[in-house]
C-alpha atoms as a PDB file:
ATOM      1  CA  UNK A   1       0.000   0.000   0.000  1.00  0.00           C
ATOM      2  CA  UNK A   2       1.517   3.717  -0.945  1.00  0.00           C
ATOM      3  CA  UNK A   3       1.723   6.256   0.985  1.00  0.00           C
ATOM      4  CA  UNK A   4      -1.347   8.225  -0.699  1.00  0.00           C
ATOM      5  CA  UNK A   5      -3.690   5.041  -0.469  1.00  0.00           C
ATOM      6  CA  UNK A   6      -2.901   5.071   3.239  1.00  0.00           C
ATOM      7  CA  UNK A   7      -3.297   8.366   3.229  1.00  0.00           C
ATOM      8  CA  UNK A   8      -6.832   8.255   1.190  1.00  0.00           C
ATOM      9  CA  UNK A   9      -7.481   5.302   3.998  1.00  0.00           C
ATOM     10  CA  UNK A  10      -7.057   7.885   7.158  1.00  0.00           C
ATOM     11  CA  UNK A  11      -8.788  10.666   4.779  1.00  0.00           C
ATOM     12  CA  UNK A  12     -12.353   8.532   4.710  1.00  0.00           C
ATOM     13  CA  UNK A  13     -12.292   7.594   8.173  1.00  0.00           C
ATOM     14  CA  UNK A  14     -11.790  10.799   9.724  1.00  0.00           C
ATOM     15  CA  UNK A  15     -15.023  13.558  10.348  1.00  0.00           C
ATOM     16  CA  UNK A  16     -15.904  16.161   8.394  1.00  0.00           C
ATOM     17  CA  UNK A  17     -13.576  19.072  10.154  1.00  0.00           C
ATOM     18  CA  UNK A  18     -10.984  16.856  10.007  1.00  0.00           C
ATOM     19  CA  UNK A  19     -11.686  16.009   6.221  1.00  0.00           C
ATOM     20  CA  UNK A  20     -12.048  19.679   5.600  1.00  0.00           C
ATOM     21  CA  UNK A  21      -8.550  20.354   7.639  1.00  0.00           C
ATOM     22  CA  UNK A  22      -6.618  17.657   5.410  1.00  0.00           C
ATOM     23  CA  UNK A  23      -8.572  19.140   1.900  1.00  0.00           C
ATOM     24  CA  UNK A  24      -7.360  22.640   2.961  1.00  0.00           C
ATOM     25  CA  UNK A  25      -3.703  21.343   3.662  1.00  0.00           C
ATOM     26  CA  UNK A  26      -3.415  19.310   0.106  1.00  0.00           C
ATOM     27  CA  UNK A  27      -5.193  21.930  -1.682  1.00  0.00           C
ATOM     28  CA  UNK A  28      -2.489  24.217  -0.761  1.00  0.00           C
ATOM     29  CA  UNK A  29      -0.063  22.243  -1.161  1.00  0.00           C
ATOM     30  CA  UNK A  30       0.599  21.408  -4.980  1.00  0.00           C
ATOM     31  CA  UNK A  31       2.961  18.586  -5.747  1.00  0.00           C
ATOM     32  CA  UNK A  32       3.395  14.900  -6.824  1.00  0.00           C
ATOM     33  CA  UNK A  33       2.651  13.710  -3.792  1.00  0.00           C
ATOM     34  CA  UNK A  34      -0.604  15.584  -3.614  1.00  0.00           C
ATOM     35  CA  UNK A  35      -1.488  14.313  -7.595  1.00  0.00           C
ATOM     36  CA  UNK A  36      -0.728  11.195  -5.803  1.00  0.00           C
ATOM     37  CA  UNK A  37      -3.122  11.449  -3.300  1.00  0.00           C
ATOM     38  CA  UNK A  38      -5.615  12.723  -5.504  1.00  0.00           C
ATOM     39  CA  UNK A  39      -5.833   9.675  -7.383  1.00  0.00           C
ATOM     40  CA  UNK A  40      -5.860   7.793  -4.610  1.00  0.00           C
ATOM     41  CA  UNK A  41      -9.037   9.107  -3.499  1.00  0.00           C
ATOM     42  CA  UNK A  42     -10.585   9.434  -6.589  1.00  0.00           C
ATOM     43  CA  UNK A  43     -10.505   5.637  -6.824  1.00  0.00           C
ATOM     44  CA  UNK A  44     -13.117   5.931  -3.662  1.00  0.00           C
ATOM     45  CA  UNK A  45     -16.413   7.321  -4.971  1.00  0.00           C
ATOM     46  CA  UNK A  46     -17.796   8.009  -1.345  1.00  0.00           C
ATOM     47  CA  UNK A  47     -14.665   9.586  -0.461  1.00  0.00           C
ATOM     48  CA  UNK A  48     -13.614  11.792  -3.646  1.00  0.00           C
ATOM     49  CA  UNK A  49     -18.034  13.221  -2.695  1.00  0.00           C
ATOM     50  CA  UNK A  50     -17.394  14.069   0.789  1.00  0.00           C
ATOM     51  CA  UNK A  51     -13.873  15.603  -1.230  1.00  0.00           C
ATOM     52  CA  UNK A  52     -16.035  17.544  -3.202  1.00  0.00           C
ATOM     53  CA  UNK A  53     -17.909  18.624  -0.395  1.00  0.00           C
ATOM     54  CA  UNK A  54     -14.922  20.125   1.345  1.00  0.00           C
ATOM     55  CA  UNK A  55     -14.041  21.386  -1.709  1.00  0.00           C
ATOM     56  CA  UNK A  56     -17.564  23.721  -1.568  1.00  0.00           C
ATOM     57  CA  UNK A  57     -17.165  24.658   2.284  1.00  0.00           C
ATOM     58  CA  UNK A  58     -13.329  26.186   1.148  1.00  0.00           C
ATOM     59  CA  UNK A  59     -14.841  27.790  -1.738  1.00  0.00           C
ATOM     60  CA  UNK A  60     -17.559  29.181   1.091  1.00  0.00           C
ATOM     61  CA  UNK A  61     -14.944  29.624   3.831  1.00  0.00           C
ATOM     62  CA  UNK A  62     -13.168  32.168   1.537  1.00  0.00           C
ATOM     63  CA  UNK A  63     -15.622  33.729  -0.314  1.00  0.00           C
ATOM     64  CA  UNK A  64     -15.186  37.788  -0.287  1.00  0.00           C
ATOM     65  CA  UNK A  65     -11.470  37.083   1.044  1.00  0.00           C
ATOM     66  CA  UNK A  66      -8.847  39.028  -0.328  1.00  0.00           C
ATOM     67  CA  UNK A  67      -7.489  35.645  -1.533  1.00  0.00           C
ATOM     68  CA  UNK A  68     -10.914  34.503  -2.949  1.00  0.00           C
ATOM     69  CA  UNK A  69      -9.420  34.510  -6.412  1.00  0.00           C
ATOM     70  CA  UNK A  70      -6.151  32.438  -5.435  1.00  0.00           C
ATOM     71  CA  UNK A  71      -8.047  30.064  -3.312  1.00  0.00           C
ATOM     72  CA  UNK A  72     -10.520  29.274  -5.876  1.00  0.00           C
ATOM     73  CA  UNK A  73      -7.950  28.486  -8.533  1.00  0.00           C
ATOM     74  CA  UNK A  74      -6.526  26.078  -6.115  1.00  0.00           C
ATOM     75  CA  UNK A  75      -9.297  24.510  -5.302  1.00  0.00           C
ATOM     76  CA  UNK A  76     -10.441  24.456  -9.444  1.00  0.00           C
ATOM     77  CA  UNK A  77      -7.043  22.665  -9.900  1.00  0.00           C
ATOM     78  CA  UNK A  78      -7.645  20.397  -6.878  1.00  0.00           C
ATOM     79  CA  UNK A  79     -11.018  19.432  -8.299  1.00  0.00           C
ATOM     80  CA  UNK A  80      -9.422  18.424 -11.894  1.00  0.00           C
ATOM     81  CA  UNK A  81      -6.929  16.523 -10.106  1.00  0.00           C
ATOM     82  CA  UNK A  82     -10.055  14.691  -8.799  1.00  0.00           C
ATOM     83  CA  UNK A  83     -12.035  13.954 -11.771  1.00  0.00           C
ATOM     84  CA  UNK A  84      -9.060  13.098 -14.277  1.00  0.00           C
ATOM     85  CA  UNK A  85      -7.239  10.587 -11.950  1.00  0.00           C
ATOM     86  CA  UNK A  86      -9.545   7.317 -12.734  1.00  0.00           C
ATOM     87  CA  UNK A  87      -9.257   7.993 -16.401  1.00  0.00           C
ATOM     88  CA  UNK A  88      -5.537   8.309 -15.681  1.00  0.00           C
ATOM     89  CA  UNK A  89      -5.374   5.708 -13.552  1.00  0.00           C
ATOM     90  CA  UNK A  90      -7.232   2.698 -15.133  1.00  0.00           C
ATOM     91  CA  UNK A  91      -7.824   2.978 -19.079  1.00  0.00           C
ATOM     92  CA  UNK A  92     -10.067   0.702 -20.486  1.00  0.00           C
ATOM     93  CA  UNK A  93      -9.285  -1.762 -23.432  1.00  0.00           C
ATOM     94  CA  UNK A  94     -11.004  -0.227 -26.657  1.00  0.00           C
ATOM     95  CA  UNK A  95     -13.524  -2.600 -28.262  1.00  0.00           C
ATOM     96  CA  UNK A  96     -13.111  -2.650 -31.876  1.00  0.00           C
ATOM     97  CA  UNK A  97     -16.394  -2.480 -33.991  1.00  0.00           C
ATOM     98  CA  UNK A  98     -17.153  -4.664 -36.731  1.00  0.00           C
ATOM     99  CA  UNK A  99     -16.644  -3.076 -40.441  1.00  0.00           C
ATOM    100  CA  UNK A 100     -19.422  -1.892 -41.844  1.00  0.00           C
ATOM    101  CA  UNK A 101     -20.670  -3.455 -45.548  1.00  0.00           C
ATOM    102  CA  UNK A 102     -20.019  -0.995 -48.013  1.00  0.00           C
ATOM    103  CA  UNK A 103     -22.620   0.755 -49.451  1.00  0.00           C
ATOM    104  CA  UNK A 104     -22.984   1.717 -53.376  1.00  0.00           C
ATOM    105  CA  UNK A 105     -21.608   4.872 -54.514  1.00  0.00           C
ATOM    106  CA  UNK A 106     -24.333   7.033 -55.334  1.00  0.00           C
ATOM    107  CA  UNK A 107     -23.898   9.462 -58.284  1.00  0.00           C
ATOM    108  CA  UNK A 108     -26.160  12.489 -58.711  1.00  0.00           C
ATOM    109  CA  UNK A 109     -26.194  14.744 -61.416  1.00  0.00           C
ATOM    110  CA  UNK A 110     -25.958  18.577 -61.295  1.00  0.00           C
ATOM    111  CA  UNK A 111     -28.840  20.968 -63.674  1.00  0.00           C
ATOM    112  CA  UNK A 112     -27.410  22.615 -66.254  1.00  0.00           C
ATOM    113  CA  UNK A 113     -26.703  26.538 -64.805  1.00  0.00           C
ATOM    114  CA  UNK A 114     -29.476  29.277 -65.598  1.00  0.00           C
ATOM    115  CA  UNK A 115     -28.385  31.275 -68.522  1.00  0.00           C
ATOM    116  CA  UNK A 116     -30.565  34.001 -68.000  1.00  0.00           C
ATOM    117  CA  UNK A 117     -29.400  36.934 -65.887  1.00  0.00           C
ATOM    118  CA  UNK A 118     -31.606  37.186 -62.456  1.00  0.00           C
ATOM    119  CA  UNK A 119     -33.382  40.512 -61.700  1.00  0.00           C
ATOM    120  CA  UNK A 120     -32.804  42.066 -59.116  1.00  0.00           C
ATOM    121  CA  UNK A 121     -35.148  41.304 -55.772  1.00  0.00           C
ATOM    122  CA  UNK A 122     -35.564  45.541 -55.021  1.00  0.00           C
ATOM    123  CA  UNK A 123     -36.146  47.709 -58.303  1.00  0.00           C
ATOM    124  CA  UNK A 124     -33.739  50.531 -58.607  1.00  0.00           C
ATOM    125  CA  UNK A 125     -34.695  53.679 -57.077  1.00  0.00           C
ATOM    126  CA  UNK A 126     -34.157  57.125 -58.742  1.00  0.00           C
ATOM    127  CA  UNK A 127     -33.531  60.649 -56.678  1.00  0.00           C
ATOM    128  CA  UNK A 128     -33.783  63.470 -57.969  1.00  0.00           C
ATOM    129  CA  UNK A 129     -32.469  66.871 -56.948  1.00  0.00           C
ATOM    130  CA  UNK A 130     -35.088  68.973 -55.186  1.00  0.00           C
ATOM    131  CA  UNK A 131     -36.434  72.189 -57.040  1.00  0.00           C
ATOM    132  CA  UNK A 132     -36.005  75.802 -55.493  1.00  0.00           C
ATOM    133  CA  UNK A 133     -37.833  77.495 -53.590  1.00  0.00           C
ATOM    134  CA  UNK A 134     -38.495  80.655 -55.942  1.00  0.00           C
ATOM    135  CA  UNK A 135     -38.690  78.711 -58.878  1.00  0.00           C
ATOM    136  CA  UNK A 136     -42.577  78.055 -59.024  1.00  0.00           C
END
């Protein structure tokens, strides 16, 4: 067992302040060990929830904090951490589909182009200049 899966282990049994106390720690703390332990609880469902959870009281906890901005791009990165461990951590074997039967090539022909030049949609309006005043 690594460190992060024992780590993951103490993580789910502990209570919710304590949870919250351990999310805040690794969330500030960014390094391999923490991507470590990230996947580690990612690989519990119940546990990467209550994760999630913490995740929303910090985002809370800090809200209209001079740090808000810092804290929540932590916790953003914390939280993809989170969801892309499984996919990182156990691919799954690609099933190959059957080829399809090929189909006929269908041909379709193209009308002749229209010769005649189209009309305009709007007719053409004319201005004219308007007449003096005195010239009645």
């Amino acid at each position: 067992m690594t460190k992060a899966q024992k780590t993951a282990l103490a993580w789910a049994a502990s209570s919710p302040e304590q949870l919250l106390d351990h999310v805040r720690g690794a969330v500030e703390a960014y390094d391999a060990a923490v991507r470590a332990v990230w996947a580690a609880v990612a690989a519990d469902q119940v546990l990467a929830a209550r994760v999630r959870g913490a995740f929303a009281r910090l985002k809370a906890e800090h809200r209209g904090d001079r740090d808000e901005a810092v804290w929540l791009l932590r916790i953003t990165r914390a939280g993809r951490q989170l969801a892309a461990a499984p996919a990182a951590a156990a691919p799954e074997a690609r099933r190959e589909r059957p080829a399809a039967p090929a189909e006929p090539e269908v041909v379709l022909s193209v009308a002749p182009a229209i010769t005649q030049p189209r009309r305009p949609a709007v007719p053409a309006l004319l201005f004219r200049e308007p007449e003096p005043l005195g010239a009645s």
